[in-house]
PDB file of N, CA and C in Angstrom:
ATOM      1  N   UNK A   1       9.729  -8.571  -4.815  1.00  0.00           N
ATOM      2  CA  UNK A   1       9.029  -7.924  -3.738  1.00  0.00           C
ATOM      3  C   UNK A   1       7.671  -7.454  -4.267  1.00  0.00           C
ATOM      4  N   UNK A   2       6.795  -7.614  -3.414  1.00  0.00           N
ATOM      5  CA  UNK A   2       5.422  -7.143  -3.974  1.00  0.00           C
ATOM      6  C   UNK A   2       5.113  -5.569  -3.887  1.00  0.00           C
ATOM      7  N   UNK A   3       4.189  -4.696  -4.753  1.00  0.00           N
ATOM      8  CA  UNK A   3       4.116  -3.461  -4.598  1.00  0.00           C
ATOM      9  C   UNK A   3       2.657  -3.631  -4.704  1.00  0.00           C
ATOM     10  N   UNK A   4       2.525  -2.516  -4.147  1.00  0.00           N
ATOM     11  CA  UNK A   4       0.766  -1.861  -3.979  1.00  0.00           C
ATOM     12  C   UNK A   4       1.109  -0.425  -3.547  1.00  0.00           C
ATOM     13  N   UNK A   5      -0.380  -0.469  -4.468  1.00  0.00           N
ATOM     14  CA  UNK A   5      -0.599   1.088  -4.676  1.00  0.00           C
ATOM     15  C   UNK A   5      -1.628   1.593  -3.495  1.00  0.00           C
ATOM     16  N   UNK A   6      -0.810   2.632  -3.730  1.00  0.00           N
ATOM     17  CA  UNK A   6      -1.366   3.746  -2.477  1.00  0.00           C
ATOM     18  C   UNK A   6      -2.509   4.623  -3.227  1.00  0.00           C
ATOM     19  N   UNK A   7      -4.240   4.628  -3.227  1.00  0.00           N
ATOM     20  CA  UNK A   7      -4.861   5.262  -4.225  1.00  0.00           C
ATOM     21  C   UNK A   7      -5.420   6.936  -3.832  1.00  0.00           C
ATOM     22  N   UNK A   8      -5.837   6.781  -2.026  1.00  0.00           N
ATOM     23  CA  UNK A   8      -6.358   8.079  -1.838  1.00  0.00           C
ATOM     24  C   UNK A   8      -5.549   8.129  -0.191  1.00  0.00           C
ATOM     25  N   UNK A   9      -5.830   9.365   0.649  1.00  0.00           N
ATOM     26  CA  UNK A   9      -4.841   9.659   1.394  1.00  0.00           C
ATOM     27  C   UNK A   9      -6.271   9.701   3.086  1.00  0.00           C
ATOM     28  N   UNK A  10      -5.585   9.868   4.326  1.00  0.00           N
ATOM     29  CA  UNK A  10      -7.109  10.217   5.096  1.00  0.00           C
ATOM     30  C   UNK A  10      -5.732  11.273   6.082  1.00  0.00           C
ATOM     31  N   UNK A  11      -6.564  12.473   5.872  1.00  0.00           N
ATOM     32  CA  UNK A  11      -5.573  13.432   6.757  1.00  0.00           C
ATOM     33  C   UNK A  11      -6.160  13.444   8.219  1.00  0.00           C
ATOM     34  N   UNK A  12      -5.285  13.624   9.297  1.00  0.00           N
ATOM     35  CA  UNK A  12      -6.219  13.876  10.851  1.00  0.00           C
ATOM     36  C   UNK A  12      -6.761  15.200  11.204  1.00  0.00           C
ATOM     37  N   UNK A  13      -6.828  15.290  12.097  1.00  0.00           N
ATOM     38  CA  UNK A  13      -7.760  16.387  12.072  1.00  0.00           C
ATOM     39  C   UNK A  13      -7.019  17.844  12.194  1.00  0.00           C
ATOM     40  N   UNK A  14      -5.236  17.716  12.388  1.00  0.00           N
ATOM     41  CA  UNK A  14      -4.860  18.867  11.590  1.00  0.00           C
ATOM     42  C   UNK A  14      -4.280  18.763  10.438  1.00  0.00           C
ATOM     43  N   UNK A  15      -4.530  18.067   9.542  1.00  0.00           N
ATOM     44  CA  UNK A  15      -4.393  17.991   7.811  1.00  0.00           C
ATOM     45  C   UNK A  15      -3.247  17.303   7.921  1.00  0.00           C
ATOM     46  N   UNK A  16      -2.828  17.037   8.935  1.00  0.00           N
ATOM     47  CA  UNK A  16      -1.476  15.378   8.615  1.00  0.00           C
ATOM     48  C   UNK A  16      -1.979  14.165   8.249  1.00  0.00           C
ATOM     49  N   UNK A  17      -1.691  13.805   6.639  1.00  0.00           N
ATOM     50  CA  UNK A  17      -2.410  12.184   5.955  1.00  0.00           C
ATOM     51  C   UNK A  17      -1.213  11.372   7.012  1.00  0.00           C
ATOM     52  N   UNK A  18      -2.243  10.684   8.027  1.00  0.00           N
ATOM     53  CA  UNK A  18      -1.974   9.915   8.734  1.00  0.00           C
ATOM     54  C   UNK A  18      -2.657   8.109   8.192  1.00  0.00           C
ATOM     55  N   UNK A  19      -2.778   8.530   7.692  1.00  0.00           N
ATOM     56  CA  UNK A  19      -3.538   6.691   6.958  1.00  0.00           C
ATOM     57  C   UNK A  19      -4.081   6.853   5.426  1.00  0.00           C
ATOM     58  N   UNK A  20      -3.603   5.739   4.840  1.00  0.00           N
ATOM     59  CA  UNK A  20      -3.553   5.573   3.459  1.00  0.00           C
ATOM     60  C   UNK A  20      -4.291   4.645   3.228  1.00  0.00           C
ATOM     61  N   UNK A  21      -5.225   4.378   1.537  1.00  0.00           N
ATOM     62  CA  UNK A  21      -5.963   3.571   1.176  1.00  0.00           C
ATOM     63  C   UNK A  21      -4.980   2.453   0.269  1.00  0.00           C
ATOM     64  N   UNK A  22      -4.810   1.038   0.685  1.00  0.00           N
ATOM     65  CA  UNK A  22      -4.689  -0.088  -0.086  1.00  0.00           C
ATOM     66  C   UNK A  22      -5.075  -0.598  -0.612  1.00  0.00           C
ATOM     67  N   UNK A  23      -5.686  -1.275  -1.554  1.00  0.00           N
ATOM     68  CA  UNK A  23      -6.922  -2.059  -1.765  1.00  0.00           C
ATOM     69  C   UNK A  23      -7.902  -1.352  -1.563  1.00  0.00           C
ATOM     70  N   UNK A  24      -8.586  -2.088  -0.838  1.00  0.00           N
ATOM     71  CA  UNK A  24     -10.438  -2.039  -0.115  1.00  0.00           C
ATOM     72  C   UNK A  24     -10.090  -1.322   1.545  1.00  0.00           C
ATOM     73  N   UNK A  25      -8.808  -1.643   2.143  1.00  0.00           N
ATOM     74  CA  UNK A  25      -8.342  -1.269   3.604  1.00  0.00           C
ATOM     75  C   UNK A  25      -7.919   0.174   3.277  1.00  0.00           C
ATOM     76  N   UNK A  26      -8.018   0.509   4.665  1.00  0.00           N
ATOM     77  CA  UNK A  26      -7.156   1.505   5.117  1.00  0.00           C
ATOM     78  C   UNK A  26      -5.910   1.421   6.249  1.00  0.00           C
ATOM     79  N   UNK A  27      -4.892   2.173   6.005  1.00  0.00           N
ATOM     80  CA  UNK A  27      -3.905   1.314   7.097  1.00  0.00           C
ATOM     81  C   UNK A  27      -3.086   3.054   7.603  1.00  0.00           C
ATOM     82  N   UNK A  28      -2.678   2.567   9.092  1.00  0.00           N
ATOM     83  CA  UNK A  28      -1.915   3.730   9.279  1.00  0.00           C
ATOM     84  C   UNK A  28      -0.250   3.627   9.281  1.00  0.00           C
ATOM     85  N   UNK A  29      -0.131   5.050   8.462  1.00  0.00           N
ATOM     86  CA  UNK A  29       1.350   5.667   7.325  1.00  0.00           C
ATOM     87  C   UNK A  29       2.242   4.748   8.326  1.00  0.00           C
ATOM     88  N   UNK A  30       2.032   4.917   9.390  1.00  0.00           N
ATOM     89  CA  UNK A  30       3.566   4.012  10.454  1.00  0.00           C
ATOM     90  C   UNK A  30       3.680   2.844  10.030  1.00  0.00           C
ATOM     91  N   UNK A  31       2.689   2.132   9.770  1.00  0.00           N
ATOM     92  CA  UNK A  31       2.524   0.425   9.403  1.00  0.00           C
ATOM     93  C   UNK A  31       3.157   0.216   8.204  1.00  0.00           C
ATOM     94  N   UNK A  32       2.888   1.616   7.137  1.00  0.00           N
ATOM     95  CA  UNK A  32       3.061   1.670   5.654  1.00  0.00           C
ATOM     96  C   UNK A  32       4.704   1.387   5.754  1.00  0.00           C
ATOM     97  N   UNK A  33       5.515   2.445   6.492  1.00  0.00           N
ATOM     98  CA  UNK A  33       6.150   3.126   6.671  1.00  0.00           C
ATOM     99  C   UNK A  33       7.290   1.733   7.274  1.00  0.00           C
ATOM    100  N   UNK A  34       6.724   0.976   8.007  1.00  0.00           N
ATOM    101  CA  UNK A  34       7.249  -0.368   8.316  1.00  0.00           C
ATOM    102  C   UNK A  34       7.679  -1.160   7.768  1.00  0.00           C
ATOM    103  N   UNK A  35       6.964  -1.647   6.764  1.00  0.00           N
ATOM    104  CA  UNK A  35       6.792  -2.487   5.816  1.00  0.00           C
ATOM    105  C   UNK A  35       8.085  -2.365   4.804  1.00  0.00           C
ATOM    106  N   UNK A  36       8.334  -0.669   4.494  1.00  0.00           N
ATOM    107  CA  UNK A  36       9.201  -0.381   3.462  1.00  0.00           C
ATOM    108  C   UNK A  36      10.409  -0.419   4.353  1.00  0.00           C
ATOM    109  N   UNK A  37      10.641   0.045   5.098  1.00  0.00           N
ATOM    110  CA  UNK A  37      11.748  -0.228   6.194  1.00  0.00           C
ATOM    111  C   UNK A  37      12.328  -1.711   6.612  1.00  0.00           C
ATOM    112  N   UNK A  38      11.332  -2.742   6.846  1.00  0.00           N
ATOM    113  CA  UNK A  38      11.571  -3.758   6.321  1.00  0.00           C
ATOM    114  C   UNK A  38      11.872  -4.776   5.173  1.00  0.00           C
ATOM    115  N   UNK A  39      11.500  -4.131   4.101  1.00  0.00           N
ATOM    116  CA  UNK A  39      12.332  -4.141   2.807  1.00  0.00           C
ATOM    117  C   UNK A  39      10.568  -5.588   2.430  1.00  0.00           C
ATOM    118  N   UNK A  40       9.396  -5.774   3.172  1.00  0.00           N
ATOM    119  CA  UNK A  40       8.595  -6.507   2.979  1.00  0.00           C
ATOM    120  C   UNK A  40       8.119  -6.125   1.472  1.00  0.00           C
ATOM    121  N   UNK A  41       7.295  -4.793   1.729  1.00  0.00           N
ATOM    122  CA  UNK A  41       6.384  -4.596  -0.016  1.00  0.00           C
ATOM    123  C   UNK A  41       7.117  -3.145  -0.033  1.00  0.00           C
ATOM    124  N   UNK A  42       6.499  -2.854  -1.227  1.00  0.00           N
ATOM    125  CA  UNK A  42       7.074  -1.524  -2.089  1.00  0.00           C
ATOM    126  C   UNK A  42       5.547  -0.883  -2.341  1.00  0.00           C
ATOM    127  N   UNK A  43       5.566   0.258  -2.183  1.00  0.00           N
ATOM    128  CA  UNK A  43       4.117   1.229  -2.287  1.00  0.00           C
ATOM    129  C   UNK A  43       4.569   2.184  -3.546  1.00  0.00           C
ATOM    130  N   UNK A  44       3.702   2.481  -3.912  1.00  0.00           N
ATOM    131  CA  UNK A  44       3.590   3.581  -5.362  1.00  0.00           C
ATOM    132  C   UNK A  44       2.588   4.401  -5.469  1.00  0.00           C
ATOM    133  N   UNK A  45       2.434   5.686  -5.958  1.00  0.00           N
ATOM    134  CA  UNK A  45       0.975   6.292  -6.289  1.00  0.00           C
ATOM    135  C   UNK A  45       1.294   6.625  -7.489  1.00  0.00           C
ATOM    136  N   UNK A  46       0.335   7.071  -7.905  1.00  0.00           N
ATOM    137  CA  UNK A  46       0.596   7.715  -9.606  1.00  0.00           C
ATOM    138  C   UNK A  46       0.567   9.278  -9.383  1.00  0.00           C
ATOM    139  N   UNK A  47       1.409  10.163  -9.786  1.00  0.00           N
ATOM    140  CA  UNK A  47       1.868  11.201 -10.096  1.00  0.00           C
ATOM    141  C   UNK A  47       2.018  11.949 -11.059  1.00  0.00           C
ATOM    142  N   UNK A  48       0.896  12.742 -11.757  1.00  0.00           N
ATOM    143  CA  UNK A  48       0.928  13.246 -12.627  1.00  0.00           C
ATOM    144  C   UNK A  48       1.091  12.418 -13.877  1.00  0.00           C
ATOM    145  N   UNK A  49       0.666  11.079 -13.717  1.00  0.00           N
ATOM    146  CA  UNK A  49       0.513  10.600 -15.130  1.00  0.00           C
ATOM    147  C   UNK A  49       1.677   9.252 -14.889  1.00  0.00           C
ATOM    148  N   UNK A  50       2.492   9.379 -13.736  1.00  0.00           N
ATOM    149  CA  UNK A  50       3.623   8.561 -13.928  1.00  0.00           C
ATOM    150  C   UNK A  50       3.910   7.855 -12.226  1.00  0.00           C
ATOM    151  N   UNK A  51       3.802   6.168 -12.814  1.00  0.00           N
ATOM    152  CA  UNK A  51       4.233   5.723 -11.348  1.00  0.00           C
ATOM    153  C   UNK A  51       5.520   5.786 -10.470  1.00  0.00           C
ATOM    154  N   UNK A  52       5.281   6.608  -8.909  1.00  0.00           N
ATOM    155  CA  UNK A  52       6.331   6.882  -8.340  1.00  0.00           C
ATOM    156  C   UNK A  52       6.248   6.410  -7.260  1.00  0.00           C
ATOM    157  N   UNK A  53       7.594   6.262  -6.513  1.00  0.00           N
ATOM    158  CA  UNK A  53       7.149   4.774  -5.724  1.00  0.00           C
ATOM    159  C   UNK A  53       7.483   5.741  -4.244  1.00  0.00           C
ATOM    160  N   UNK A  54       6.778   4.792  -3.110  1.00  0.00           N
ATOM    161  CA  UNK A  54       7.248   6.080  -1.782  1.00  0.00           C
ATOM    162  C   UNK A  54       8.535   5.785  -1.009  1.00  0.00           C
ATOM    163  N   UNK A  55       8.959   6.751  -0.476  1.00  0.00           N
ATOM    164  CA  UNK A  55      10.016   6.745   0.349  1.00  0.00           C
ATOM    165  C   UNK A  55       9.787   6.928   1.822  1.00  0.00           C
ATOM    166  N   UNK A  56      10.204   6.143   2.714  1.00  0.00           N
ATOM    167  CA  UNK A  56       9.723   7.059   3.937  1.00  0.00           C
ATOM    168  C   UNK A  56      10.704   8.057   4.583  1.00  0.00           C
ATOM    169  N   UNK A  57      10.457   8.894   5.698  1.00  0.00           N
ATOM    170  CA  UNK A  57      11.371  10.423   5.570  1.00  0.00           C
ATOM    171  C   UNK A  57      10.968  10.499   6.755  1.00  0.00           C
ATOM    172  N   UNK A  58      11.550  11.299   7.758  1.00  0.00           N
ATOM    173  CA  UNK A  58      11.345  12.015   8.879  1.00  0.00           C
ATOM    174  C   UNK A  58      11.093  13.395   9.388  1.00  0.00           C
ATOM    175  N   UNK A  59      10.456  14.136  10.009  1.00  0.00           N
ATOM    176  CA  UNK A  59      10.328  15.128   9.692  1.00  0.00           C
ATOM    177  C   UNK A  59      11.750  15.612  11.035  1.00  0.00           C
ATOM    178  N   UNK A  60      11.913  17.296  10.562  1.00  0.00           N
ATOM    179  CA  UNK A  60      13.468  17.637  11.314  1.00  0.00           C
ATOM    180  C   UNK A  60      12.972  18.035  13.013  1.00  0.00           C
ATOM    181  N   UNK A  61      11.226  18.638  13.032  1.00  0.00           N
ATOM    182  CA  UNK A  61      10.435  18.979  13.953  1.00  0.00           C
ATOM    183  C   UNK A  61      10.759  18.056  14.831  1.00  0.00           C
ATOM    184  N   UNK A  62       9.752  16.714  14.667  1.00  0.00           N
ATOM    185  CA  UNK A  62       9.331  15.825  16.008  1.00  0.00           C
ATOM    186  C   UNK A  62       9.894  14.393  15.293  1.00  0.00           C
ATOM    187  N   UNK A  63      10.333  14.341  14.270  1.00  0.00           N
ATOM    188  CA  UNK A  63      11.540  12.732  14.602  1.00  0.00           C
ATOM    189  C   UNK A  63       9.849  11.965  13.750  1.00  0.00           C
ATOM    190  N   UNK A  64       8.705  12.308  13.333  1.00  0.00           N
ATOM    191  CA  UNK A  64       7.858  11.412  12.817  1.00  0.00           C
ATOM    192  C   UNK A  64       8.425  10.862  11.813  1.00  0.00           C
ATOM    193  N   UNK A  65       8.462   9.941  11.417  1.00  0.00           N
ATOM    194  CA  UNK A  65       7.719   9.290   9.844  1.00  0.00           C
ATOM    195  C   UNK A  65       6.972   9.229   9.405  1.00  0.00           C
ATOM    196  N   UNK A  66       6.923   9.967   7.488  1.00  0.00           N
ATOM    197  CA  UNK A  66       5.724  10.169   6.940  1.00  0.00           C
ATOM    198  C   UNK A  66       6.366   9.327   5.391  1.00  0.00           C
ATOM    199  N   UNK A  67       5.613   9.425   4.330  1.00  0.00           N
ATOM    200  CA  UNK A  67       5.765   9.589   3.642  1.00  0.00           C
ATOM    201  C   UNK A  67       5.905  10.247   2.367  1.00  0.00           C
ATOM    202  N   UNK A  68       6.972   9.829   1.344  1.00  0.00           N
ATOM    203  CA  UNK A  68       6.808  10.939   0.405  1.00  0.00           C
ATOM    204  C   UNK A  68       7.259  10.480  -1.215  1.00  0.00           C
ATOM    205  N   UNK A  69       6.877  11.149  -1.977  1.00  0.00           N
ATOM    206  CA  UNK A  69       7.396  10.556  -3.319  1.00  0.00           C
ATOM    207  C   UNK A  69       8.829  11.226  -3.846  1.00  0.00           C
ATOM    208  N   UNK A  70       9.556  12.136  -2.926  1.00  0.00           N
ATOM    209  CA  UNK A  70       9.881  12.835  -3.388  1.00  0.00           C
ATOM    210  C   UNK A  70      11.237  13.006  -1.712  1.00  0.00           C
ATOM    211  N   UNK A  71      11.993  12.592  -1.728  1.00  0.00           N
ATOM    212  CA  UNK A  71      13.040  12.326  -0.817  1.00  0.00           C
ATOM    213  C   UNK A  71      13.801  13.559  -0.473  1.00  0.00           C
ATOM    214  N   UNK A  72      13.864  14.442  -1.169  1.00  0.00           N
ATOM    215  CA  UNK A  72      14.445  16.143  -1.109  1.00  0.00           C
ATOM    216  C   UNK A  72      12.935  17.227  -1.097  1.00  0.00           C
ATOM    217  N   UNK A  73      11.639  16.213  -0.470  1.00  0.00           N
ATOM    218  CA  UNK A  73      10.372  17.017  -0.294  1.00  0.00           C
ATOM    219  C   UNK A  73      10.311  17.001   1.233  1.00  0.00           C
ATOM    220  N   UNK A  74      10.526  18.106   2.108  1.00  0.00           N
ATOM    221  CA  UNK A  74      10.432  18.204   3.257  1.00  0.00           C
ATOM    222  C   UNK A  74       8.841  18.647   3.849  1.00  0.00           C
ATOM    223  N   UNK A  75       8.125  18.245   2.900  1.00  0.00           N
ATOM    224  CA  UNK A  75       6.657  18.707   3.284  1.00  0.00           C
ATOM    225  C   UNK A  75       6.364  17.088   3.927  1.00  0.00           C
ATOM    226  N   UNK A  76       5.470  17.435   4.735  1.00  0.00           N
ATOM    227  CA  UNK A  76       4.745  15.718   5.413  1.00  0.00           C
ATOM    228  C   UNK A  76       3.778  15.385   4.528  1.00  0.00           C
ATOM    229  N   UNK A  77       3.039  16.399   4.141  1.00  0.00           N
ATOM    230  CA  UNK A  77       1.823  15.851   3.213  1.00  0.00           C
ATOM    231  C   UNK A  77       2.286  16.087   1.582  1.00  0.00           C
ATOM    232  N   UNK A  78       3.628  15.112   1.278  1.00  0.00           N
ATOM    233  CA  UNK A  78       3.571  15.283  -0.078  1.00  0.00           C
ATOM    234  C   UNK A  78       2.387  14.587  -0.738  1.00  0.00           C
ATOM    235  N   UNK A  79       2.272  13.381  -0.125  1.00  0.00           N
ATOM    236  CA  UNK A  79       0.656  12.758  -0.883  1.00  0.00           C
ATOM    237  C   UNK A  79       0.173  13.851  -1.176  1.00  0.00           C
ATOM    238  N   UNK A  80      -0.357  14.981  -0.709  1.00  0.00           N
ATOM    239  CA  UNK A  80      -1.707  15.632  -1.112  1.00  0.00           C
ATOM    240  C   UNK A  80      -2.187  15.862  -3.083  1.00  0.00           C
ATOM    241  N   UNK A  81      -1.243  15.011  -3.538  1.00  0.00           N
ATOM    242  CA  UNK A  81      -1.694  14.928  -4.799  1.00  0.00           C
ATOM    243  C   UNK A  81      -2.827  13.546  -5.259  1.00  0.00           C
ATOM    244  N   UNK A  82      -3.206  12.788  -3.918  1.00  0.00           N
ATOM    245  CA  UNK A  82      -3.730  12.028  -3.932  1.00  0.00           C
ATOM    246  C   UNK A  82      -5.272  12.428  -3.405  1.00  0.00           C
ATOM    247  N   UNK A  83      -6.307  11.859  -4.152  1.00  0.00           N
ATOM    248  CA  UNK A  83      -7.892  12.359  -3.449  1.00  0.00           C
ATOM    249  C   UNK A  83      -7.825  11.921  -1.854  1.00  0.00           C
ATOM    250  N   UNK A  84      -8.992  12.321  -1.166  1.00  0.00           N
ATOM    251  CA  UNK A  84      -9.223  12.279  -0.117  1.00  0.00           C
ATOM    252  C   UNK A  84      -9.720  10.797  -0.287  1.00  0.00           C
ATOM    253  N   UNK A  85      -9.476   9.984   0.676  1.00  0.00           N
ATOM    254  CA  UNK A  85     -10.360   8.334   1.075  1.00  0.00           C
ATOM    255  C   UNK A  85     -11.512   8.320   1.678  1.00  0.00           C
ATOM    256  N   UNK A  86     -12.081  10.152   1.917  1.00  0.00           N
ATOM    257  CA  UNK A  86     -13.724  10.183   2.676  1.00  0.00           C
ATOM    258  C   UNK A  86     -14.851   9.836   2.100  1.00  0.00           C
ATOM    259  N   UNK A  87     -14.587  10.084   0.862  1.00  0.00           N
ATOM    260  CA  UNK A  87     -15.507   9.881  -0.240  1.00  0.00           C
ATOM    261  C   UNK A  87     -15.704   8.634  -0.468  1.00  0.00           C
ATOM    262  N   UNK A  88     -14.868   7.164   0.101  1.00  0.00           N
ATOM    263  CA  UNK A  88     -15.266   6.357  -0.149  1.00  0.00           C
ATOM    264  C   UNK A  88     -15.297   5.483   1.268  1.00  0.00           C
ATOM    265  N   UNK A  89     -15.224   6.727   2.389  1.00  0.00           N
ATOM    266  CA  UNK A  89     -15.264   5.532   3.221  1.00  0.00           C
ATOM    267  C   UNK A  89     -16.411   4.673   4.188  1.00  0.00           C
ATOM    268  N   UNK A  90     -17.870   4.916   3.510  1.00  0.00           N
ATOM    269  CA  UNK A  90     -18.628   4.014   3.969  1.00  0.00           C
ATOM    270  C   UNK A  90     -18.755   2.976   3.359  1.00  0.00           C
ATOM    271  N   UNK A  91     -17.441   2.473   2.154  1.00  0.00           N
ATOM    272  CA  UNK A  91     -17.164   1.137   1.474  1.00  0.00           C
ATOM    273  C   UNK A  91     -16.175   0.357   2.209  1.00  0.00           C
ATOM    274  N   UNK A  92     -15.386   0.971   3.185  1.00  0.00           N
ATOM    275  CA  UNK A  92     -13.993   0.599   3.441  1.00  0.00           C
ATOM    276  C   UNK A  92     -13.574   0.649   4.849  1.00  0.00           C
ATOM    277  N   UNK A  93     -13.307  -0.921   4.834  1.00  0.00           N
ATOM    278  CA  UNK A  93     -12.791  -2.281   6.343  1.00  0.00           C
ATOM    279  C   UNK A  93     -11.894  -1.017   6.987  1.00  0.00           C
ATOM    280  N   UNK A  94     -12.462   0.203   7.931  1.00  0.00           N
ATOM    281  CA  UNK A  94     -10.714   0.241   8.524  1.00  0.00           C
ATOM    282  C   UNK A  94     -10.241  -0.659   9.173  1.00  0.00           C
ATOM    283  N   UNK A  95      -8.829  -1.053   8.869  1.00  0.00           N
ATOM    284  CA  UNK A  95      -8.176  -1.352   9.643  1.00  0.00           C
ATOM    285  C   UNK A  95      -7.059  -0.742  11.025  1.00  0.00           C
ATOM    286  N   UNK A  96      -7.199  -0.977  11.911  1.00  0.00           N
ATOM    287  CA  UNK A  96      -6.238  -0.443  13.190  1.00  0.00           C
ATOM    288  C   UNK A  96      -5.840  -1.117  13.976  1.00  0.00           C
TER     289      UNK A  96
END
């Protein structure tokens, strides 16, 4: 199965990382979130020095799917150990 890394995060406009950087793209977490559910690719970020791969999770609130590195992490924005994707995004194709 192929993996790709997840490098920086894009939160909406109330701080839920709703879309993640791939490559050069940006894609939104549901699509991400698909993919692994379909058993297609495998996503990873680096974590403190060490690659950890994502899980997707639901929150108990509203039934979303987010992601997380961390399967007993009931936060939505566990990414936030990842930079922001603003900083690079007058380089980068969104995709939607």
């Amino acid at each position: 199965m192929r993996e790709f890394e997840i490098s920086c995060v894009l939160p909406d406009i109330t701080g839920v990382i709703n879309k993640v950087r791939i490559w050069d793209d940006i894609f939104r977490v549901q699509e991400v979130v698909t993919w692994i559910l379909d058993k297609r690719y495998r996503f990873y970020s680096y974590k403190r020095g060490h690659k950890t791969y994502l899980k997707p999770r639901r929150t108990n609130y509203s039934g979303r799917l987010y992601l997380t590195t961390d399967s007993n992490d009931k936060r939505e924005n566990n990414l936030d150990c990842l930079p922001s994707c603003s900083q690079f995004m007058d380089s980068i194709l969104l995709v939607f």
